[in-house]
N, C-alpha and C. Protein backbone atom coordinates (compact mmCIF):
# COMPACT_ATOMS: atom_id res chain seq x y z
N UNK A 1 10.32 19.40 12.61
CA UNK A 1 10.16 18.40 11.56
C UNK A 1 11.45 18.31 10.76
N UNK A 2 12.00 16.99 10.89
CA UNK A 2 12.89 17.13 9.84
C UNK A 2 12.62 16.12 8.61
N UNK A 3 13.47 15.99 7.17
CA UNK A 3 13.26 14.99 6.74
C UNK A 3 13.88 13.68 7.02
N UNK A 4 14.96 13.58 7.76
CA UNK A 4 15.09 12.18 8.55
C UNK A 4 14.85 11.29 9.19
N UNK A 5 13.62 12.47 9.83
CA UNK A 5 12.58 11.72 10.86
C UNK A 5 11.43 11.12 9.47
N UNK A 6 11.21 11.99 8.45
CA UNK A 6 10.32 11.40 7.78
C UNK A 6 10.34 10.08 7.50
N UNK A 7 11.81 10.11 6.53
CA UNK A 7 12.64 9.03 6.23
C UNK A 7 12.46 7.27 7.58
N UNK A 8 12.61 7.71 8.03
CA UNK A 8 12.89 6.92 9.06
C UNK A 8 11.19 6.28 9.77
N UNK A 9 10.59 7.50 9.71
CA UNK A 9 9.04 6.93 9.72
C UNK A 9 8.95 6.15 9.03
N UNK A 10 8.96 6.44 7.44
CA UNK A 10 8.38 6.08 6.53
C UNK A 10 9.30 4.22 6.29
N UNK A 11 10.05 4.38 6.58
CA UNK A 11 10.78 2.97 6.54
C UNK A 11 10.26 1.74 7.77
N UNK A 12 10.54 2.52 8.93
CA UNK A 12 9.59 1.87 9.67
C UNK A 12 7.64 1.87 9.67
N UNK A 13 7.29 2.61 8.78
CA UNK A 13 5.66 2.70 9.15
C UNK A 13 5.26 1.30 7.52
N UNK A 14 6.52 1.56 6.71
CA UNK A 14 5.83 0.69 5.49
C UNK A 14 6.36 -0.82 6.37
N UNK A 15 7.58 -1.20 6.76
CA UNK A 15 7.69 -1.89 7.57
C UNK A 15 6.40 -2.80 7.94
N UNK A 16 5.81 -2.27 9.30
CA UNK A 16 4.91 -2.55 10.01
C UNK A 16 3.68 -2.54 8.84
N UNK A 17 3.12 -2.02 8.06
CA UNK A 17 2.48 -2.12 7.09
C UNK A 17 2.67 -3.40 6.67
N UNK A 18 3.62 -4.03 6.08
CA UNK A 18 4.07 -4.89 5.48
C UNK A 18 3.85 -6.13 5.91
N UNK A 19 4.03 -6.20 7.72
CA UNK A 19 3.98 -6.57 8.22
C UNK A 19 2.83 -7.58 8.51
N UNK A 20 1.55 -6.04 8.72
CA UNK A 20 0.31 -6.47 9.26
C UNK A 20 -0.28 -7.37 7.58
N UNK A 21 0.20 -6.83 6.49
CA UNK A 21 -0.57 -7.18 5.43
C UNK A 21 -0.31 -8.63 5.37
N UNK A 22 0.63 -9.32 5.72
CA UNK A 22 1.19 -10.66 5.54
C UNK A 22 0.63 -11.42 6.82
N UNK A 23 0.35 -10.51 7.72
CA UNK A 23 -0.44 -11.05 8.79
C UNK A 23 -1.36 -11.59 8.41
N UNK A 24 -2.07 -10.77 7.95
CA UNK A 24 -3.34 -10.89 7.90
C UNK A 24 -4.06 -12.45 6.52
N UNK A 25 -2.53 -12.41 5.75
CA UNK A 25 -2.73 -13.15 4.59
C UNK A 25 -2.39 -14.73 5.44
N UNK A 26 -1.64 -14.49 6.21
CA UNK A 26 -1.40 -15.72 7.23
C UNK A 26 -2.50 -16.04 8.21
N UNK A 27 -3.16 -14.99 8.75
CA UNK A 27 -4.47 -15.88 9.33
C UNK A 27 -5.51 -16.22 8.77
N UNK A 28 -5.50 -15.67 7.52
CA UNK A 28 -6.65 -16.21 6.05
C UNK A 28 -7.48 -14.39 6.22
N UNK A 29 -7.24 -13.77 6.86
CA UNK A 29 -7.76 -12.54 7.04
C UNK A 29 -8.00 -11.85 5.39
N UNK A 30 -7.12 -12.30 4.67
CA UNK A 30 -7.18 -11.80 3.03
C UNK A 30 -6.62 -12.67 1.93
N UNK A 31 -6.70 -12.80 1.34
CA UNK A 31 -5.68 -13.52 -0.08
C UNK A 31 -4.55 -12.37 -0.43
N UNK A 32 -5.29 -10.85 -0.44
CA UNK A 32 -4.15 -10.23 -0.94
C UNK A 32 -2.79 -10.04 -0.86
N UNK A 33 -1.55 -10.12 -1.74
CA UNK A 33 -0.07 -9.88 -1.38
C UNK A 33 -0.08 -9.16 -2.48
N UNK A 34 0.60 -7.56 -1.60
CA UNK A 34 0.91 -6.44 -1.90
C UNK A 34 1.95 -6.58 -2.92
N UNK A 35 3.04 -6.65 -2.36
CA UNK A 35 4.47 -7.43 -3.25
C UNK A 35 4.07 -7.56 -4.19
N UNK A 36 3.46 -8.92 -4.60
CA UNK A 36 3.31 -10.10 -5.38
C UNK A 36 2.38 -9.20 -6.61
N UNK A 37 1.35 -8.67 -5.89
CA UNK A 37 0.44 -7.80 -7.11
C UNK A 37 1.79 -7.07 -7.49
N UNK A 38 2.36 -5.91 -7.43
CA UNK A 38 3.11 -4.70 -7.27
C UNK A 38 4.26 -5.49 -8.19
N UNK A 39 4.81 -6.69 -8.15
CA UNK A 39 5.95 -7.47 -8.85
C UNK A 39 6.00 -7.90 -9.86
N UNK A 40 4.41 -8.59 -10.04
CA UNK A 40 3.87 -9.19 -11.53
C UNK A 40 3.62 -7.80 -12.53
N UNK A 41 3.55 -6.80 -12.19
CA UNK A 41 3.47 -5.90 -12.90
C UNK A 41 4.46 -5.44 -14.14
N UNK A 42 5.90 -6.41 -13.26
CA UNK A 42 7.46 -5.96 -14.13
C UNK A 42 8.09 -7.50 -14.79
N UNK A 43 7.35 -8.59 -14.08
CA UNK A 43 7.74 -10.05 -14.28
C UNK A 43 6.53 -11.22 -14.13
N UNK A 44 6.94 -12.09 -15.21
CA UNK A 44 6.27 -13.40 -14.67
C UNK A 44 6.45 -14.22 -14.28
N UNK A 45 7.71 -14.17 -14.09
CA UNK A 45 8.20 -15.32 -12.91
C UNK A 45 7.66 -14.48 -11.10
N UNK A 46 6.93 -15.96 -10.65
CA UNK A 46 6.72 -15.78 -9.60
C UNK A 46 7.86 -15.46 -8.16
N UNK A 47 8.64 -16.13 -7.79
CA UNK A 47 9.71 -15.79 -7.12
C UNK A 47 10.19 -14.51 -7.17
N UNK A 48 10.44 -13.86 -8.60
CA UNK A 48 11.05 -12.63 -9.05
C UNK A 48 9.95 -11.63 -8.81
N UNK A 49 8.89 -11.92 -8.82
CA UNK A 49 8.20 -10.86 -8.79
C UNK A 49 7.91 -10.43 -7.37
N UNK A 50 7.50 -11.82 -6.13
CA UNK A 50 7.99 -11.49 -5.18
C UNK A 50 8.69 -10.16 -4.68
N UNK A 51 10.16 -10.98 -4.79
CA UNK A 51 11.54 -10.18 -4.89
C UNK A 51 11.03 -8.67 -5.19
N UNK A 52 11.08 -8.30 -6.34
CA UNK A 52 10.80 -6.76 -7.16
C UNK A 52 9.60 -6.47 -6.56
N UNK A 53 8.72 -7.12 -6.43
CA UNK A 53 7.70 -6.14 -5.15
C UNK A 53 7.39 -5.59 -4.32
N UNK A 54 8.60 -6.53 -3.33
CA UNK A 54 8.71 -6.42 -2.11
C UNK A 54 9.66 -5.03 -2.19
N UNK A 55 10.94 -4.80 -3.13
CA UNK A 55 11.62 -3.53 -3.03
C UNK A 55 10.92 -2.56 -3.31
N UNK A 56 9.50 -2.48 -4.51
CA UNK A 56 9.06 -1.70 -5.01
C UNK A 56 8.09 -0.84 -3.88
N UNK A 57 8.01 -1.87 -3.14
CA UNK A 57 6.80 -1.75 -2.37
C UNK A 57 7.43 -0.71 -0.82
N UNK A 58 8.24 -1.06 -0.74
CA UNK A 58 9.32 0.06 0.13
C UNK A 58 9.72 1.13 -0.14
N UNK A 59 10.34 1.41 -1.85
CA UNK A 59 9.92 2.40 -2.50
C UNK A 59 9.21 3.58 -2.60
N UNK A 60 7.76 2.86 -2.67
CA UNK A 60 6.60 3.13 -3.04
C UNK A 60 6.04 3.96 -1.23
N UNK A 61 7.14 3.55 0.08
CA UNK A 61 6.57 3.98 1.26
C UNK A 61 7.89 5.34 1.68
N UNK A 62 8.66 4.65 0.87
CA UNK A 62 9.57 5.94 1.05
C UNK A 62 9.01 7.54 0.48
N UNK A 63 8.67 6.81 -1.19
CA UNK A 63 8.03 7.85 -1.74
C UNK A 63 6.69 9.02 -1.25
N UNK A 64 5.59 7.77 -0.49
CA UNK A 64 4.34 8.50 0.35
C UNK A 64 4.95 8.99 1.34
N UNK A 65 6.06 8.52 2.06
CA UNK A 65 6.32 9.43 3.62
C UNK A 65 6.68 10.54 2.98
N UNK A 66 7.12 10.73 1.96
CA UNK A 66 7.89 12.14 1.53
C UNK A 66 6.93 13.03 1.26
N UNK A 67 5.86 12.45 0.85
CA UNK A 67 4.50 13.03 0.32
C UNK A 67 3.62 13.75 1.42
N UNK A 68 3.83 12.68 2.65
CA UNK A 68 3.44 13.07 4.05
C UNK A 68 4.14 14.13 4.79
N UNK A 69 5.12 14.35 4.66
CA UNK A 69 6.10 14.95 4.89
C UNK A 69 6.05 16.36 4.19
N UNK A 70 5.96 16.49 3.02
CA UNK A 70 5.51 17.42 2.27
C UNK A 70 4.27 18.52 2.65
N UNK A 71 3.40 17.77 2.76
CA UNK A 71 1.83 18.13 3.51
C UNK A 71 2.22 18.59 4.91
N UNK A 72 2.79 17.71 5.42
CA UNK A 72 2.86 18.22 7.00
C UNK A 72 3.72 19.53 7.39
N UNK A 73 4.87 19.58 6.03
CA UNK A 73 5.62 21.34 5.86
C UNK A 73 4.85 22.29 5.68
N UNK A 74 3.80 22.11 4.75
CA UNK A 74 2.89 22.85 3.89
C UNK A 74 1.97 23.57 4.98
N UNK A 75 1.25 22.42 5.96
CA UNK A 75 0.51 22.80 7.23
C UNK A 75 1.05 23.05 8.19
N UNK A 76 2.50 23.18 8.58
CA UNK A 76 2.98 23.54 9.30
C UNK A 76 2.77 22.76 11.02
N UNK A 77 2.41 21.39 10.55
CA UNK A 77 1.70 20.76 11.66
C UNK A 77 1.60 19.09 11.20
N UNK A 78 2.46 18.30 11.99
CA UNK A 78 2.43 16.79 11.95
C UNK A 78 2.75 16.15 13.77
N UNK A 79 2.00 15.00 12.99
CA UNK A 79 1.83 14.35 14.39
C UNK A 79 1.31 13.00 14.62
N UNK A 80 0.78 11.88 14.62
CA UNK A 80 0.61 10.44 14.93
C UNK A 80 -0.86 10.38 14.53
N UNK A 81 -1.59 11.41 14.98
CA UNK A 81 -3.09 10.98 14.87
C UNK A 81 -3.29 11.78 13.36
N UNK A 82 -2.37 13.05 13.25
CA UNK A 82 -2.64 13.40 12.03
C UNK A 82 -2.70 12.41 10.52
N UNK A 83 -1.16 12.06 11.46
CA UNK A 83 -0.35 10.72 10.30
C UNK A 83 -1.89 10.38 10.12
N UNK A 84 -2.39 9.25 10.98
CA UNK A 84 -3.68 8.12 11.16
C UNK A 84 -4.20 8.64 9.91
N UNK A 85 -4.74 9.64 10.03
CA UNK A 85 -5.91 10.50 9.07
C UNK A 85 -5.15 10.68 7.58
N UNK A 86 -4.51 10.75 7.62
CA UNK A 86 -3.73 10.61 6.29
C UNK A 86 -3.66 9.39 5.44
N UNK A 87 -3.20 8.38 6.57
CA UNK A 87 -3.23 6.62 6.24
C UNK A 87 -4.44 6.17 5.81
N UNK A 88 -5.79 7.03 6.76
CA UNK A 88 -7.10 6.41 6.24
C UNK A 88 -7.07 6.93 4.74
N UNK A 89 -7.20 8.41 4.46
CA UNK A 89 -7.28 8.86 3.15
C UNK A 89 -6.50 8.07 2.53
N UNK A 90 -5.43 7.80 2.65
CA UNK A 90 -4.06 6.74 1.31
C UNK A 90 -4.98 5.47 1.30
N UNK A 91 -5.34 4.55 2.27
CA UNK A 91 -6.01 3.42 2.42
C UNK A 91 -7.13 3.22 1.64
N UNK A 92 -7.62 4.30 1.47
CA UNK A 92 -9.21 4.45 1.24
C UNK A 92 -8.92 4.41 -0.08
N UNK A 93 -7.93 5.46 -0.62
CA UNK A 93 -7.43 5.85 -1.86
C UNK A 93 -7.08 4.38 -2.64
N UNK A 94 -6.33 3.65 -1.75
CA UNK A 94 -5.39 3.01 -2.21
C UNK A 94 -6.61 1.85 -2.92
N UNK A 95 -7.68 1.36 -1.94
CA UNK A 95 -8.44 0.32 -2.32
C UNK A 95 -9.75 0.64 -3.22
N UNK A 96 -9.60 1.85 -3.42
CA UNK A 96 -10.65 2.30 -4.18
C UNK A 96 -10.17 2.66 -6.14
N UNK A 97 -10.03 4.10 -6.05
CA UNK A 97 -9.23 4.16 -7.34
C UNK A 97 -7.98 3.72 -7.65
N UNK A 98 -7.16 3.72 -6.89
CA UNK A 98 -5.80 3.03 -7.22
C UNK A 98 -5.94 1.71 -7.95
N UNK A 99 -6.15 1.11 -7.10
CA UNK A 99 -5.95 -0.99 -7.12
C UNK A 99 -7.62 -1.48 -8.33
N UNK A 100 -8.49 -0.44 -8.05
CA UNK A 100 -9.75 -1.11 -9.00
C UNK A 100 -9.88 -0.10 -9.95
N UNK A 101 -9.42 1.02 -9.85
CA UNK A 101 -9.64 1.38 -11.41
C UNK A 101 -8.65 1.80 -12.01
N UNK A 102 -7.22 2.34 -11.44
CA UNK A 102 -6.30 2.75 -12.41
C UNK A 102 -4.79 1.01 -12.40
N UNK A 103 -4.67 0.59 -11.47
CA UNK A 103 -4.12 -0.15 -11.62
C UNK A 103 -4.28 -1.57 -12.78
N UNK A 104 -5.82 -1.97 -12.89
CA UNK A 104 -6.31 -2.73 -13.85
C UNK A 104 -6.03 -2.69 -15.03
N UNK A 105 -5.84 -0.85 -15.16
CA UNK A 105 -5.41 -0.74 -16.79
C UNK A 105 -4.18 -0.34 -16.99
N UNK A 106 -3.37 -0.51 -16.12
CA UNK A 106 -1.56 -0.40 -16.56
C UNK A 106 -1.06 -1.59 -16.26
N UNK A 107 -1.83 -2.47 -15.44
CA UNK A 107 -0.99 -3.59 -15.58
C UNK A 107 -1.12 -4.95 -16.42
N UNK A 108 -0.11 -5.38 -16.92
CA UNK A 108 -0.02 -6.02 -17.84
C UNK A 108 -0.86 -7.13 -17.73
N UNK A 109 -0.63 -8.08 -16.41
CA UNK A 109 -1.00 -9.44 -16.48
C UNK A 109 -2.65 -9.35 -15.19
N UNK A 110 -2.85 -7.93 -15.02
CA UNK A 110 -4.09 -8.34 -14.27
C UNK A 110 -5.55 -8.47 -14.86
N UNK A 111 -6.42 -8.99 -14.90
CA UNK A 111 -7.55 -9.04 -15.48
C UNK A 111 -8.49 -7.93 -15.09
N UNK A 112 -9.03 -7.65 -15.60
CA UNK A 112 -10.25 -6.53 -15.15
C UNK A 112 -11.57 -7.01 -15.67
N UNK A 113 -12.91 -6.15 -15.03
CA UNK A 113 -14.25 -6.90 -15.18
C UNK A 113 -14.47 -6.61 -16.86
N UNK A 114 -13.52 -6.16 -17.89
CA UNK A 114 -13.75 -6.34 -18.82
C UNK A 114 -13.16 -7.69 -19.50
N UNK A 115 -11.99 -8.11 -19.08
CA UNK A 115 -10.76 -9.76 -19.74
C UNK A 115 -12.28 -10.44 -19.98
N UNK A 116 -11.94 -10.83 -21.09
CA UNK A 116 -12.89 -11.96 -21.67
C UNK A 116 -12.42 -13.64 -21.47
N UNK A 117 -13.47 -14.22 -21.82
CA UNK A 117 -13.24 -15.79 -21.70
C UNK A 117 -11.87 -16.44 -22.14
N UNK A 118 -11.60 -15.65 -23.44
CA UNK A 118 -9.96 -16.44 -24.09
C UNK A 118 -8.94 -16.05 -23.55
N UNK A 119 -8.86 -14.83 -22.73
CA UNK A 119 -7.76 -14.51 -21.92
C UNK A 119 -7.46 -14.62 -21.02
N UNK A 120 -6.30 -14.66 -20.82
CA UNK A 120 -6.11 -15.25 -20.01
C UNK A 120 -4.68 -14.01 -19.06
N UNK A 121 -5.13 -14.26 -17.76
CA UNK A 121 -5.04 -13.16 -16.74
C UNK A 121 -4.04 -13.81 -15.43
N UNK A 122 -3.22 -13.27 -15.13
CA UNK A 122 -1.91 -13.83 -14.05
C UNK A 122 -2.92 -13.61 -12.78
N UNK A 123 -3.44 -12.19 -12.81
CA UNK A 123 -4.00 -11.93 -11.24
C UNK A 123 -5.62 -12.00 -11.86
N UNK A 124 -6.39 -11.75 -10.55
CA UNK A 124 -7.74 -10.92 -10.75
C UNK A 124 -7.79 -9.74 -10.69
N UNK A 125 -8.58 -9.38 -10.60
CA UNK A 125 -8.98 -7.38 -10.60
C UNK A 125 -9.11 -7.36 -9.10
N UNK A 126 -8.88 -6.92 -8.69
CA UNK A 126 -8.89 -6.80 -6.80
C UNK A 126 -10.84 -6.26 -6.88
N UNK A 127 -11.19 -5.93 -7.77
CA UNK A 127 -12.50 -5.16 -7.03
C UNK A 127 -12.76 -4.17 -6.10
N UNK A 128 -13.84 -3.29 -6.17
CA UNK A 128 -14.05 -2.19 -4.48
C UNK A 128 -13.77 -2.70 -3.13
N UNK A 129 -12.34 -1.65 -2.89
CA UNK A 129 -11.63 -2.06 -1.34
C UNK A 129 -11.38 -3.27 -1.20
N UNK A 130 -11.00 -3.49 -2.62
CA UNK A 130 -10.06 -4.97 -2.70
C UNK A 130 -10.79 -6.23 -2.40
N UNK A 131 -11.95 -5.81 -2.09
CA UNK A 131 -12.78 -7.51 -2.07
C UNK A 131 -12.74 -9.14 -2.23
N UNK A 132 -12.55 -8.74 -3.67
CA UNK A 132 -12.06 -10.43 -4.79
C UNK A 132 -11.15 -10.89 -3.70
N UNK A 133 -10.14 -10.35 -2.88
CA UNK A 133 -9.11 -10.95 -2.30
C UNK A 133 -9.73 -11.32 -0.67
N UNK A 134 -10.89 -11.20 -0.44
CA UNK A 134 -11.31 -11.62 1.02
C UNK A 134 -12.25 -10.33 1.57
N UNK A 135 -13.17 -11.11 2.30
CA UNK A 135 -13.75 -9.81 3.01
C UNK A 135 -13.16 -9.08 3.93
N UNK A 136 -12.26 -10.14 4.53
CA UNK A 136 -11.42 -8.75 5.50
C UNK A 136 -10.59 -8.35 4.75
N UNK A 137 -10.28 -8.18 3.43
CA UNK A 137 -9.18 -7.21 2.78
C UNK A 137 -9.03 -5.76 3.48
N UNK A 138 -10.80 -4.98 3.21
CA UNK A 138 -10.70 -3.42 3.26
C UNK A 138 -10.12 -3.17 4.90
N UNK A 139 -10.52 -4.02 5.87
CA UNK A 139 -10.43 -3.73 6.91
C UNK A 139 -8.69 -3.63 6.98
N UNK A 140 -7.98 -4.82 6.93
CA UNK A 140 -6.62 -4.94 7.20
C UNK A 140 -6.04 -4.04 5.95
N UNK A 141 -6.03 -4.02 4.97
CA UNK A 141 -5.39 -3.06 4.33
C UNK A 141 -5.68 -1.49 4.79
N UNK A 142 -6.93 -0.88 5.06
CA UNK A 142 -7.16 0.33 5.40
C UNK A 142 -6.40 0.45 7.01
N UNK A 143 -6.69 -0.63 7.81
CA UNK A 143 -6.00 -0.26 8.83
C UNK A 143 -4.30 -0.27 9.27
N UNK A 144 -4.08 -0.92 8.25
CA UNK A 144 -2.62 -1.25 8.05
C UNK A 144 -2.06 0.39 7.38
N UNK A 145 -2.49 0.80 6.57
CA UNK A 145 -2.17 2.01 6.04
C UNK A 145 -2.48 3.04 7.24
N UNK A 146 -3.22 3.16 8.10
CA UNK A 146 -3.89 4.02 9.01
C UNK A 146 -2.70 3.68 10.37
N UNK A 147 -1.82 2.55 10.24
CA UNK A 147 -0.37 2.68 11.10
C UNK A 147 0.58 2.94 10.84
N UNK A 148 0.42 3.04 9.01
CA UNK A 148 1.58 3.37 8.67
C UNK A 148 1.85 4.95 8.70
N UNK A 149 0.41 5.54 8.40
CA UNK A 149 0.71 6.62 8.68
C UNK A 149 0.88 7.43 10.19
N UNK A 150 0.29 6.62 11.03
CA UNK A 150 0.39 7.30 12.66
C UNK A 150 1.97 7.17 12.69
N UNK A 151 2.50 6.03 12.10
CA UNK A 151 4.28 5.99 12.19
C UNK A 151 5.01 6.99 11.56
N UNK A 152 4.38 6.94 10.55
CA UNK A 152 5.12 8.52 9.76
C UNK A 152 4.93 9.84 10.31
N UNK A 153 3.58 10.09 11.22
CA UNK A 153 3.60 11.34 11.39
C UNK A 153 4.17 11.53 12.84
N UNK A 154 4.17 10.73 13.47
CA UNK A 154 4.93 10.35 14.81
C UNK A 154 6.36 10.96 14.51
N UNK A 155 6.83 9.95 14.01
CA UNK A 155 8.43 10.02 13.78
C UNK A 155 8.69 11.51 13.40
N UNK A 156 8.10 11.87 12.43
CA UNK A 156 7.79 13.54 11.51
C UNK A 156 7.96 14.29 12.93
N UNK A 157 7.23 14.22 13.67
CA UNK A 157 6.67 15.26 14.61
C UNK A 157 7.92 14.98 15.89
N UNK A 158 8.52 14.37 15.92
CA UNK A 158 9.59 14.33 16.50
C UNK A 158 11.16 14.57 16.40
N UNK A 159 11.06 14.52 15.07
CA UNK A 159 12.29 15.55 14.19
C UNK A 159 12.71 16.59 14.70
N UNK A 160 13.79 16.96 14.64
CA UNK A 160 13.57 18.35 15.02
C UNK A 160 14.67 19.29 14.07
């Protein structure tokens, strides 16, 4: 295992992540954009937030491969299907407490099931496993995370 291989997972696994999520927003599979939530958080200009999402959001995969990477030193054991199992837990994580209950209340311009009638809200509250944004949200986001991690632990496990 090295950390270059992590590195290098993790660039290519958010990649393909990134990928499938825009996929999926292109075949109507979801409304959600990762970016775009992740951008408005720092701006209200739309374009810009884009922009700053999209870096944040790479960031944000550099940062988990390291995390993956970390775990997989710790256990002394990484590998593609491990990665998988990891991606589900982040996925699961990600659409559950992350995005519906802690993200609602740090970010500035999203609404939550508390925003009242006079306010007024840039995003919605994504809801459990991201819902508000489509029924296939949980599916393509959980499975999108569940490649990103088979990529990370792949790459990991081939380090040497």
């Amino acid at each position: 295992m090295s950390v270059w291989a992590a590195a290098a997972g993790a660039f290519v696994g958010t990649l393909a992540l990134t990928t499938a999520l825009r996929a999926g927003g292109e075949l109507g599979l979801t409304r959600m954009d990762l970016p775009f939530l992740l951008g408005t958080a720092v701006t209200v200009n739309r374009t810009r937030a884009k922009a700053l999402g999209y870096l944040m959001h790479f960031l944000n995969g550099q940062v988990f491969g390291f995390l993956y990477f970390a775990v997989f030193l710790a256990i002394d054991r990484a590998g593609w299907l491990l990665g998988a199992l990891f991606g589900l837990a982040h996925g699961l994580f990600a659409g559950t407490a992350l995005v519906n209950i802690l993200l609602p209340l740090v970010h500035p311009r999203m609404g939550s099931p508390l925003t009242s009638a006079p306010e007024v809200a840039l995003l919605e509250p994504p809801g459990f496993l991201m819902r508000n944004y489509g029924p296939g949200t949980p599916v393509v986001t959980v499975g999108a995370h569940i490649g990103y991690g088979a990529v990370v632990g792949g790459f990991t496990s081939l380090g040497a």
